[in-house]
N, C-alpha and C. Protein backbone atom coordinates (compact mmCIF):
# COMPACT_ATOMS: atom_id res chain seq x y z
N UNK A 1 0.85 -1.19 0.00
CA UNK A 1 0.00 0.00 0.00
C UNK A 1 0.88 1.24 0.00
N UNK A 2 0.61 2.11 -0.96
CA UNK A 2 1.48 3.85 -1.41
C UNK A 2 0.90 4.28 0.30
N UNK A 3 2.06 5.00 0.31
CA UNK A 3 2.37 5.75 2.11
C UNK A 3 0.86 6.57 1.71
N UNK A 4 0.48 7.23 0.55
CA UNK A 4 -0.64 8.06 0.55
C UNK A 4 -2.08 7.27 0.92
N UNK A 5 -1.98 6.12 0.39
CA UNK A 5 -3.09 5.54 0.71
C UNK A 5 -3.53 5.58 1.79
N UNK A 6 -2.76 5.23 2.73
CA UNK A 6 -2.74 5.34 4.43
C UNK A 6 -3.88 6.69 4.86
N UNK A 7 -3.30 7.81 3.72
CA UNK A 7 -3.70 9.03 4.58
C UNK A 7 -5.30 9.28 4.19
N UNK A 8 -5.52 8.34 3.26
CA UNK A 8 -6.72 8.68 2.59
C UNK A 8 -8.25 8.29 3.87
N UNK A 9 -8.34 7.71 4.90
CA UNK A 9 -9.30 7.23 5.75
C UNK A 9 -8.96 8.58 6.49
N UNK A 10 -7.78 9.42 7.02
CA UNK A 10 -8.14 10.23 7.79
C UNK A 10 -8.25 11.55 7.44
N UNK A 11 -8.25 11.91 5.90
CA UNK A 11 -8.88 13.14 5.61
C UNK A 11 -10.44 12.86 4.98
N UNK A 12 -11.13 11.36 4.78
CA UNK A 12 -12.33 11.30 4.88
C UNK A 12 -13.06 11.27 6.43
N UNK A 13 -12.38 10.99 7.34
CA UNK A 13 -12.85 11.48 8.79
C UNK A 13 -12.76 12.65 9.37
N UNK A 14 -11.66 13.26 8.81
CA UNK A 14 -11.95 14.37 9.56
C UNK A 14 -12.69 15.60 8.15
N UNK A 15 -13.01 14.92 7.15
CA UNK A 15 -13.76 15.77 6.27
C UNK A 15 -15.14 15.28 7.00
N UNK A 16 -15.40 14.24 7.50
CA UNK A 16 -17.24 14.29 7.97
C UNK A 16 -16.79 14.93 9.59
N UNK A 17 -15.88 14.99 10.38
CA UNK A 17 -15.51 15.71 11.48
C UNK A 17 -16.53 16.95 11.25
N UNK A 18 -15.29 17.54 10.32
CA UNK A 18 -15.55 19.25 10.60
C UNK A 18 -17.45 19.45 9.37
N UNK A 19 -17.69 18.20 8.70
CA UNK A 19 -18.84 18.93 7.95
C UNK A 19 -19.91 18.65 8.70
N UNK A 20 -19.65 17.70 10.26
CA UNK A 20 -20.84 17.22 10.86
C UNK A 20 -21.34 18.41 11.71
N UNK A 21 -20.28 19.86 12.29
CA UNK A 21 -20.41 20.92 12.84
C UNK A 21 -22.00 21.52 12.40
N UNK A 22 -22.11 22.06 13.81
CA UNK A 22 -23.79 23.39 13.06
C UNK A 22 -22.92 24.44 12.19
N UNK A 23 -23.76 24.96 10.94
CA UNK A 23 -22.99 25.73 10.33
C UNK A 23 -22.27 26.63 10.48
N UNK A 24 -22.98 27.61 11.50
CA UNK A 24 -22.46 28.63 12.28
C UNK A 24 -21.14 28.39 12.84
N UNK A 25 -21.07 27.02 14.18
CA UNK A 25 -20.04 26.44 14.46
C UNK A 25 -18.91 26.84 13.48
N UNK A 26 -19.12 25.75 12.11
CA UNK A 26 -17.87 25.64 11.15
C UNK A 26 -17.68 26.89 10.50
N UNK A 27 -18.49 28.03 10.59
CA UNK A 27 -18.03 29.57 9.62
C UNK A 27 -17.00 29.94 11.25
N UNK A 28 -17.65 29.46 12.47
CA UNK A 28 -16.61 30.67 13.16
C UNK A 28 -15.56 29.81 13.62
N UNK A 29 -15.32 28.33 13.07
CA UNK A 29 -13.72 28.13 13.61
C UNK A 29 -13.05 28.14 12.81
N UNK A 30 -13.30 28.52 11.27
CA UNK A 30 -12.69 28.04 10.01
C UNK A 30 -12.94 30.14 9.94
N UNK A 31 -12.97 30.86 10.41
CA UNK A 31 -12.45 32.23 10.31
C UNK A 31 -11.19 32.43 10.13
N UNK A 32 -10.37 32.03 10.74
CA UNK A 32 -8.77 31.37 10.43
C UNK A 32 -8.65 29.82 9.57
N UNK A 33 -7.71 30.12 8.88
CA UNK A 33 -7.32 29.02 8.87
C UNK A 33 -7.02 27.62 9.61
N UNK A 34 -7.29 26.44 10.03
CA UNK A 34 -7.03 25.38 11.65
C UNK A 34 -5.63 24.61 10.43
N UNK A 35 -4.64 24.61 11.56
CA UNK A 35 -3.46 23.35 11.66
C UNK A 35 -3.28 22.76 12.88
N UNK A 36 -3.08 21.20 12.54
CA UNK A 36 -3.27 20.96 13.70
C UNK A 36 -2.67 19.24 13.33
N UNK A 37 -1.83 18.95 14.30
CA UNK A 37 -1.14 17.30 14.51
C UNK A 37 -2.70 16.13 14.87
N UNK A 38 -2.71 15.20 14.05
CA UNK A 38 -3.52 13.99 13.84
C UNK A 38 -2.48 12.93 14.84
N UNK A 39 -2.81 12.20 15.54
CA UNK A 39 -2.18 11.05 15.92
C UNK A 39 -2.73 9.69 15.58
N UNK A 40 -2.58 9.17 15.07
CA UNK A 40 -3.21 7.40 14.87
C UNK A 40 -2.12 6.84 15.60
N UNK A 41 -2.43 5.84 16.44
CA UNK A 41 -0.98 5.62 16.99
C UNK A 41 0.20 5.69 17.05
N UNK A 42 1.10 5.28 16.30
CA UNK A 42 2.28 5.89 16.33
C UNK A 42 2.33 7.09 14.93
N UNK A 43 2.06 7.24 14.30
CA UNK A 43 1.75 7.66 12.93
C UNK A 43 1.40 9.18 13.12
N UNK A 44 2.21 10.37 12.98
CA UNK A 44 1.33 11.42 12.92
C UNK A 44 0.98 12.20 11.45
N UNK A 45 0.07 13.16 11.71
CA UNK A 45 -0.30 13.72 9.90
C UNK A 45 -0.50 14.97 10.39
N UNK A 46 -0.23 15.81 9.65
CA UNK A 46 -0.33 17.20 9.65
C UNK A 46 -2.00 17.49 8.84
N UNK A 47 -3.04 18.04 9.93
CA UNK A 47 -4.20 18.17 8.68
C UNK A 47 -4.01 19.90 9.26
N UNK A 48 -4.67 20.35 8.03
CA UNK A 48 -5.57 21.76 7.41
C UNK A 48 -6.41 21.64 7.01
N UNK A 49 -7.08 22.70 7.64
CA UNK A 49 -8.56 22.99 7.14
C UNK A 49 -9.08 24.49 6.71
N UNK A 50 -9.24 24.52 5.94
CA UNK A 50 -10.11 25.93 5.32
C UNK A 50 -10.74 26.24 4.81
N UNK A 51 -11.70 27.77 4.73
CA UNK A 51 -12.56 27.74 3.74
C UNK A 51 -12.34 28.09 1.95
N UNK A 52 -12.47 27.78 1.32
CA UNK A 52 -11.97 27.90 0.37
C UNK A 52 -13.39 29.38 -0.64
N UNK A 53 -14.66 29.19 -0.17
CA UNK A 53 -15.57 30.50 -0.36
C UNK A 53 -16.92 30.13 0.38
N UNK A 54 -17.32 31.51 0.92
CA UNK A 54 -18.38 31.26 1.52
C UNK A 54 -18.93 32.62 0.78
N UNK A 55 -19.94 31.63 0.23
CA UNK A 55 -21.26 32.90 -0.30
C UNK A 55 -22.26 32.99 0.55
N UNK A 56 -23.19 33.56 -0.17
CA UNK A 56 -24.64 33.94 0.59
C UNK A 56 -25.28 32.50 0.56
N UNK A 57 -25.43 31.37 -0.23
CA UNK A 57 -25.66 30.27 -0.43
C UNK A 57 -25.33 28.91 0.11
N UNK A 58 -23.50 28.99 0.56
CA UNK A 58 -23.02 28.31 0.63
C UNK A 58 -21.28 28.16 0.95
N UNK A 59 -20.83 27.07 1.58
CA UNK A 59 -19.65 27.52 2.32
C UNK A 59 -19.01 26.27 1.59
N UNK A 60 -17.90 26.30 0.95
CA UNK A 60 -17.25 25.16 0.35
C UNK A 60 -15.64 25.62 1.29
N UNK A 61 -15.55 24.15 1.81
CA UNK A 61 -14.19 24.04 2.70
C UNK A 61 -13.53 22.66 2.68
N UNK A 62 -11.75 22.75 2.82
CA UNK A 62 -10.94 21.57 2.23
C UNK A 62 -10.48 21.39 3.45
N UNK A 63 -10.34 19.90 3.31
CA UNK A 63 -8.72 19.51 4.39
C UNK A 63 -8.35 19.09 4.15
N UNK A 64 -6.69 19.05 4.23
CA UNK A 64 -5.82 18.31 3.24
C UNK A 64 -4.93 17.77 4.51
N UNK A 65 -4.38 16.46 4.65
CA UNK A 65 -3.25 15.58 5.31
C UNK A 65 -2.15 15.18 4.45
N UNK A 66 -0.75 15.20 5.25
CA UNK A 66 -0.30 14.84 5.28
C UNK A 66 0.60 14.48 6.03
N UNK A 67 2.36 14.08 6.03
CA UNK A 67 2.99 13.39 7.04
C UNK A 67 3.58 13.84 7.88
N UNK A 68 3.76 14.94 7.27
CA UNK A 68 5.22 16.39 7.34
C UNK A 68 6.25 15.97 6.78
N UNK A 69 6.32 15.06 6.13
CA UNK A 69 7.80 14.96 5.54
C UNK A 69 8.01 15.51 4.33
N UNK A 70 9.65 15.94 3.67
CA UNK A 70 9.50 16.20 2.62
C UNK A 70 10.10 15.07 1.39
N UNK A 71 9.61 14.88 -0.08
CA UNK A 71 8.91 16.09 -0.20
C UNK A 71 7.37 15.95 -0.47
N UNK A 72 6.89 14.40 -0.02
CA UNK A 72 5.47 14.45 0.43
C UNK A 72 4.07 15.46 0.67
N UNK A 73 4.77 16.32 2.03
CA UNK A 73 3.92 17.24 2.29
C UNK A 73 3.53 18.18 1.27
N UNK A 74 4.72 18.43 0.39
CA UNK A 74 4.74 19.59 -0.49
C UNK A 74 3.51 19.77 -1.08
N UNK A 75 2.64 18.31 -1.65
CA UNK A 75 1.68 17.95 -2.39
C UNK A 75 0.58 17.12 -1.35
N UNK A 76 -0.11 17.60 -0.49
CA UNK A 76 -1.07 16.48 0.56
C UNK A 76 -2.25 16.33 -0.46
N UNK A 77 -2.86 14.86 0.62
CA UNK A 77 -4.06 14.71 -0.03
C UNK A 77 -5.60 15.64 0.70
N UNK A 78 -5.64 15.86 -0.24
CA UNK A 78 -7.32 16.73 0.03
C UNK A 78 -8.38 16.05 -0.29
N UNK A 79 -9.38 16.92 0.69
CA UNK A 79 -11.14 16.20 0.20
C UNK A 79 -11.77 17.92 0.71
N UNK A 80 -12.62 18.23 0.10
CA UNK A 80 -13.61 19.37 -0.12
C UNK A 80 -15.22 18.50 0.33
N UNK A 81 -15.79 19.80 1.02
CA UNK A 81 -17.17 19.71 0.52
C UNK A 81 -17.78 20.88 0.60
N UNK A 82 -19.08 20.99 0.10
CA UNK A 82 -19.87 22.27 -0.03
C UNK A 82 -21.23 21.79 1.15
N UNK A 83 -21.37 23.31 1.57
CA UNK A 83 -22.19 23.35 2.86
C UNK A 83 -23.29 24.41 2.43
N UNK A 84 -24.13 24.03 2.27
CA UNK A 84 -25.94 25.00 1.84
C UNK A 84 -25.87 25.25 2.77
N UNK A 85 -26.02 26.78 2.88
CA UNK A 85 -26.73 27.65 3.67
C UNK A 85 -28.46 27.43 3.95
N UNK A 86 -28.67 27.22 2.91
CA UNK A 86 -30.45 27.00 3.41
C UNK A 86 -30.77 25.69 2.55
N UNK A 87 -31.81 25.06 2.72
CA UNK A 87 -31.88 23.59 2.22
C UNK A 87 -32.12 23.86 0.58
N UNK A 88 -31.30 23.02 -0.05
CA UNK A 88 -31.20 23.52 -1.46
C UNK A 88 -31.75 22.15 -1.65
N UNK A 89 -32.77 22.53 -3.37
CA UNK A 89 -33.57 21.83 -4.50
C UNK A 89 -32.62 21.50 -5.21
């Protein structure tokens, strides 16, 4: 298994992490940018999280992991999602 593969289960967890927040919640901790050390047991990952645009509609935000090493990190893996502001048709 590619070292990336590994990282791929914990930027789909912590992508339903931060999209499971009340919206409000995720507009006011993602006002800054979040970095922050992942531990899986011995294993650590560097994730980020940000918003990438928040309209009147809708808030689309990424987090990307990786190991910290170089030159790995240079390129992490990401997952996005988009967040409706009001229940969209």
């Amino acid at each position: 298994m590619k070292r990336r593969d590994t990282w791929r289960p914990i930027v789909d967890a912590e992508v339903k992490r931060w999209s499971q927040l009340p919206l409000d919640q995720l507009i006011e901790k993602l006002r800054e940018p979040q970095a922050y050390e992942f531990i899986d047991g011995v294993n650590k990952y560097q994730v980020e999280v940000e918003i990438l645009e928040n309209t009147d509609s809708y808030i689309h935000f990424y987090v990307s992991v990786d190991n910290g090493s170089l030159p790995r990190s240079i390129i992490p893996l990401n997952g996005s999602i988009i967040r409706y502001k009001t229940a969209h048709s």
